[in-house]
Structure formats: C-alpha cells, structure tokens
N, C-alpha and C. Protein backbone atom coordinates (compact mmCIF):
# COMPACT_ATOMS: atom_id res chain seq x y z
N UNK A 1 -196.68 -147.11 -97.85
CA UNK A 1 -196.63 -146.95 -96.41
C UNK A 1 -197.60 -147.93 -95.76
N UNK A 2 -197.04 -148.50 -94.89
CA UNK A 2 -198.06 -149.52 -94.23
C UNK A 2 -198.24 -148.79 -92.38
N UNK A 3 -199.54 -149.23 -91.62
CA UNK A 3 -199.51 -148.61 -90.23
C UNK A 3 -198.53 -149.34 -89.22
N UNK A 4 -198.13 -148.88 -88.34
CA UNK A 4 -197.31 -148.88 -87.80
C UNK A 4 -197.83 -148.61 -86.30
N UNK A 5 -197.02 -148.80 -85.25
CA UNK A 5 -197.41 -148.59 -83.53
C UNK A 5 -197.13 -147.49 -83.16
N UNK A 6 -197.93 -147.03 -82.33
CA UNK A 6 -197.30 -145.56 -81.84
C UNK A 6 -196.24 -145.37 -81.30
N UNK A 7 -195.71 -146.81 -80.21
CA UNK A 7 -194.16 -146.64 -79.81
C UNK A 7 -193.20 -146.39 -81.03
N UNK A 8 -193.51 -147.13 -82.15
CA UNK A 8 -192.54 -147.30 -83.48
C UNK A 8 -192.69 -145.79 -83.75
N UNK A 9 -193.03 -145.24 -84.11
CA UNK A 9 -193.41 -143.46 -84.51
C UNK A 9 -192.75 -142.93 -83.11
N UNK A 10 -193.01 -142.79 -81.82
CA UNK A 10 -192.23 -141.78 -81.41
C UNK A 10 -190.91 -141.95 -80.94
N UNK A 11 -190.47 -143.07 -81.11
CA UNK A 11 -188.93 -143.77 -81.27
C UNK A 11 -188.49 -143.14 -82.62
N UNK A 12 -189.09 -142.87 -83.47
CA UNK A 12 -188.32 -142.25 -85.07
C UNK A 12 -188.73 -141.31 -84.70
N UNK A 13 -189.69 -140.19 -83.94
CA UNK A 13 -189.78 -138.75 -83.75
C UNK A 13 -188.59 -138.61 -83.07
N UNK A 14 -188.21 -139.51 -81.69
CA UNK A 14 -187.32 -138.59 -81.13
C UNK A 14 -185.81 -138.95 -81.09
N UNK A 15 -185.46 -139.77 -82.46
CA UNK A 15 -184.27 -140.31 -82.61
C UNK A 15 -183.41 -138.42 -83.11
N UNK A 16 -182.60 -138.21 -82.71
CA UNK A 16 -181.81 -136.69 -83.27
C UNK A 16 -181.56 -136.84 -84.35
N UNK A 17 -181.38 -138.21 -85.31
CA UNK A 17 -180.54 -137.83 -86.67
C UNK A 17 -181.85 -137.73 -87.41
N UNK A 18 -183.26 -137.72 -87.14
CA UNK A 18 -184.34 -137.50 -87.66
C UNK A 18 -185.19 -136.14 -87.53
N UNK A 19 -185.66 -135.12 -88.85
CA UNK A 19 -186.02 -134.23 -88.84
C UNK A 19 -187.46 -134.81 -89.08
N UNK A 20 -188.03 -133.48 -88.06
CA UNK A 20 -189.98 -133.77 -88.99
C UNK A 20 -190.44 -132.31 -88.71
N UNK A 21 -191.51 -132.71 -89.71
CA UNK A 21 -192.25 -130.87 -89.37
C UNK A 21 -194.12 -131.55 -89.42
N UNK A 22 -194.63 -130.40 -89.22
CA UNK A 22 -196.07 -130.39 -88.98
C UNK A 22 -196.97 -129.89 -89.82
N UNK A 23 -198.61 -130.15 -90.58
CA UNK A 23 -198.66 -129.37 -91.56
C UNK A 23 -200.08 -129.65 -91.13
N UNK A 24 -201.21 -128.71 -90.68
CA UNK A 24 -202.31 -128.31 -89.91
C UNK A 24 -203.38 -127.73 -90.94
N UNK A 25 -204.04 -128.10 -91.36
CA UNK A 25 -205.69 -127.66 -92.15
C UNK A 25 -206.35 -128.03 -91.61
N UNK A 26 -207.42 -127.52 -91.19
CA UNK A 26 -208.89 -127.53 -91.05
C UNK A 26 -208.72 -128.42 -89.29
N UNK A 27 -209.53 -129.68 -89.74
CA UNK A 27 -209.39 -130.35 -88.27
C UNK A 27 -208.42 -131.95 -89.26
N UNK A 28 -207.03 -131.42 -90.17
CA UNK A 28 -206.62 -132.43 -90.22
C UNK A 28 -205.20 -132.11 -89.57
N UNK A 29 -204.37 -132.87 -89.32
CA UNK A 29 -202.75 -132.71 -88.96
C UNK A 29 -202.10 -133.76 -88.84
N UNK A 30 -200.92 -133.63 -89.84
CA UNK A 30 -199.76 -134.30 -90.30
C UNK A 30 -198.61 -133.91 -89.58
N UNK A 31 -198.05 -135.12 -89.03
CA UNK A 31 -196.89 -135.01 -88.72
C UNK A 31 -195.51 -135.96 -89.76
N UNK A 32 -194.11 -135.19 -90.39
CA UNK A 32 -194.16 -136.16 -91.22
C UNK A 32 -192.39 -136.30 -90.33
N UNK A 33 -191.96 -137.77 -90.84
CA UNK A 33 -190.52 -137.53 -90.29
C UNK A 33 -189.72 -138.03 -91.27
N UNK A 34 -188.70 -137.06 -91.36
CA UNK A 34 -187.43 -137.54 -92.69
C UNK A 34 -186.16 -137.97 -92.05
N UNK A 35 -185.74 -138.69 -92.94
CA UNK A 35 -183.91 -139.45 -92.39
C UNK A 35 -183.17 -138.93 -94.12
N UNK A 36 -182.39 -137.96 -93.67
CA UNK A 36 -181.62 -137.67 -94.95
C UNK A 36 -182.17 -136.90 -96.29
N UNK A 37 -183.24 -136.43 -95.83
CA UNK A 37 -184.34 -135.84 -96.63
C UNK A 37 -185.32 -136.46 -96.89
N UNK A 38 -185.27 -138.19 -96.90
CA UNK A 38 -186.38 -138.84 -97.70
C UNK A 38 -188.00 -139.20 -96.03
N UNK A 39 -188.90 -139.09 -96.39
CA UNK A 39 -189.46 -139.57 -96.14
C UNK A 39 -189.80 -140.89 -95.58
N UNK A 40 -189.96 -141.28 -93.81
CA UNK A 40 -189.95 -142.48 -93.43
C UNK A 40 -191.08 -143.00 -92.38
N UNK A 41 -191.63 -142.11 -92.17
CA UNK A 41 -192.75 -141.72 -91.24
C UNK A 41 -193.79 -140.88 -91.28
N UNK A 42 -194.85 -140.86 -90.88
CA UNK A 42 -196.52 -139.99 -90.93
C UNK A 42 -197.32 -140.28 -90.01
N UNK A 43 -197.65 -139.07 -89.19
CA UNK A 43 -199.21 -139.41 -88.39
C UNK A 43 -200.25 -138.53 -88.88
N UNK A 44 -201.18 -139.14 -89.01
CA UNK A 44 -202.17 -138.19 -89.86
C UNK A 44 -203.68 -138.02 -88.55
N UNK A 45 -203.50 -137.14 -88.30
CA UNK A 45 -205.03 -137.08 -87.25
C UNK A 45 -205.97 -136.05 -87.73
N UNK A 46 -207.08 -136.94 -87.76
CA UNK A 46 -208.51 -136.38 -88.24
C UNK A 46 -209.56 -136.73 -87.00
N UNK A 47 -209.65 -135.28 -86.79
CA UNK A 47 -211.06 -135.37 -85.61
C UNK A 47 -210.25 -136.17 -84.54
N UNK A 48 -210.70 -137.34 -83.98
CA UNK A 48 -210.27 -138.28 -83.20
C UNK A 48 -209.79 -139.45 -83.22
N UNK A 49 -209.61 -139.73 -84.83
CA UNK A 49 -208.90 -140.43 -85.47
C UNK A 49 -207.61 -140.37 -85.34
N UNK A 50 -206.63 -141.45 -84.95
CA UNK A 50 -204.89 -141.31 -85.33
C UNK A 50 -204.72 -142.35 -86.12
N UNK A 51 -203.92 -142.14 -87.04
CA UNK A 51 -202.83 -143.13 -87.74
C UNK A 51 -201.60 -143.03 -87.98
N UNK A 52 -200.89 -144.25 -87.78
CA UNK A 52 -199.01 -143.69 -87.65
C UNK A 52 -199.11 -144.80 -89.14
N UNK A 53 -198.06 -144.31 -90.15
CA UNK A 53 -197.59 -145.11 -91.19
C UNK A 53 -196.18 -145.09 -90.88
N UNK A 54 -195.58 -145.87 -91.73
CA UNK A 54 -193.84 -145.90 -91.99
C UNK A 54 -194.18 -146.65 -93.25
N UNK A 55 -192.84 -146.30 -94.10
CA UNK A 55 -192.29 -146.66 -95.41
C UNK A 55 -192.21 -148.11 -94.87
N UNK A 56 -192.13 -148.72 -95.96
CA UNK A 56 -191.71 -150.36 -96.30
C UNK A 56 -190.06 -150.55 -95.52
N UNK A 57 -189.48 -151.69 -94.16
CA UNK A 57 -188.37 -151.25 -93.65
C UNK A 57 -188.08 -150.26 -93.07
N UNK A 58 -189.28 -149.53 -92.17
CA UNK A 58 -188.96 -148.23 -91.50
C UNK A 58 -188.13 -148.61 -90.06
N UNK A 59 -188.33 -150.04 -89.99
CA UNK A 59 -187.93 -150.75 -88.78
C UNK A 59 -185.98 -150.70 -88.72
N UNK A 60 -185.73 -150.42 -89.62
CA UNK A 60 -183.69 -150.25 -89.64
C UNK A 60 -183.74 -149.01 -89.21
N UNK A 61 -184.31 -148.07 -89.42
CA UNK A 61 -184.06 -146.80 -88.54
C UNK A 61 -184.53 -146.60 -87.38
N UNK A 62 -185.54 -147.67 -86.80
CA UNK A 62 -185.12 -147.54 -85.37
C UNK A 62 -184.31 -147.52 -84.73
N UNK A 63 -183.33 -148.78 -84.62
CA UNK A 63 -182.12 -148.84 -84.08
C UNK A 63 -180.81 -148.17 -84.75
N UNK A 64 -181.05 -147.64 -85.87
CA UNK A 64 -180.10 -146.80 -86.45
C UNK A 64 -178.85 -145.89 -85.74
N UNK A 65 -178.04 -146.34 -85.36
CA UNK A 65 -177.29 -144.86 -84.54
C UNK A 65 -176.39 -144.72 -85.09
N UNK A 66 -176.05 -144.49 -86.36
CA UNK A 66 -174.70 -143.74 -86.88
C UNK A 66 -174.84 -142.54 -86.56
N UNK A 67 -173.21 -141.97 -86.70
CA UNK A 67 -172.82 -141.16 -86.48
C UNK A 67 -173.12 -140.29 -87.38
C-alpha cells in the first residue's frame, strides 16, 4: 500500500459499488474499503495523525463505473 490524497480516499468511500467498515481501539481508527471483497483502501488515524493508503493501481477504481 502506498499513501494516497484524501480526495482519492473519499472518491473510493463514496463510489456505491464499494463496501467499507470501521474498526476503533483505543485512540486508533481504521477505516478500510473493499471492491469485490478484496481490499483497496485504508485510513488509519492515531491521535491527530491521518493517513489514507491504497493498494498498488487503486487509481482504476476511481473512475470505475460498471454495472
């Protein structure tokens, strides 16, 4: 996974053919987003820290719109 822009991350959060869920410990939180089950996206925030990753080519599922 390499970092990525925050526009790039909430363009794959709020594309519909993309599922994500949330996963909260302590003062950390993950947000992760899947296309087809696999894994293509992550924001990981610690304290006041953000970081957005995407997989290697997360950039074809931006514009992605199949049906």
């Amino acid at each position: 996974m390499k970092l990525i822009t925050r526009s790039a991350f909430d363009a794959l959060r709020l594309n519909d053919q993309h599922e994500y869920d949330t996963d909260a410990s302590g003062d950390t939180q993950i947000v992760r987003i899947y296309r087809d089950g696999q894994l293509i996206a992550k924001k990981k925030t610690q304290k006041k820290s953000v970081r957005y990753f995407g997989v290697a080519g997360y950039e074809k599922y931006l514009t992605d719109r199949e049906a």
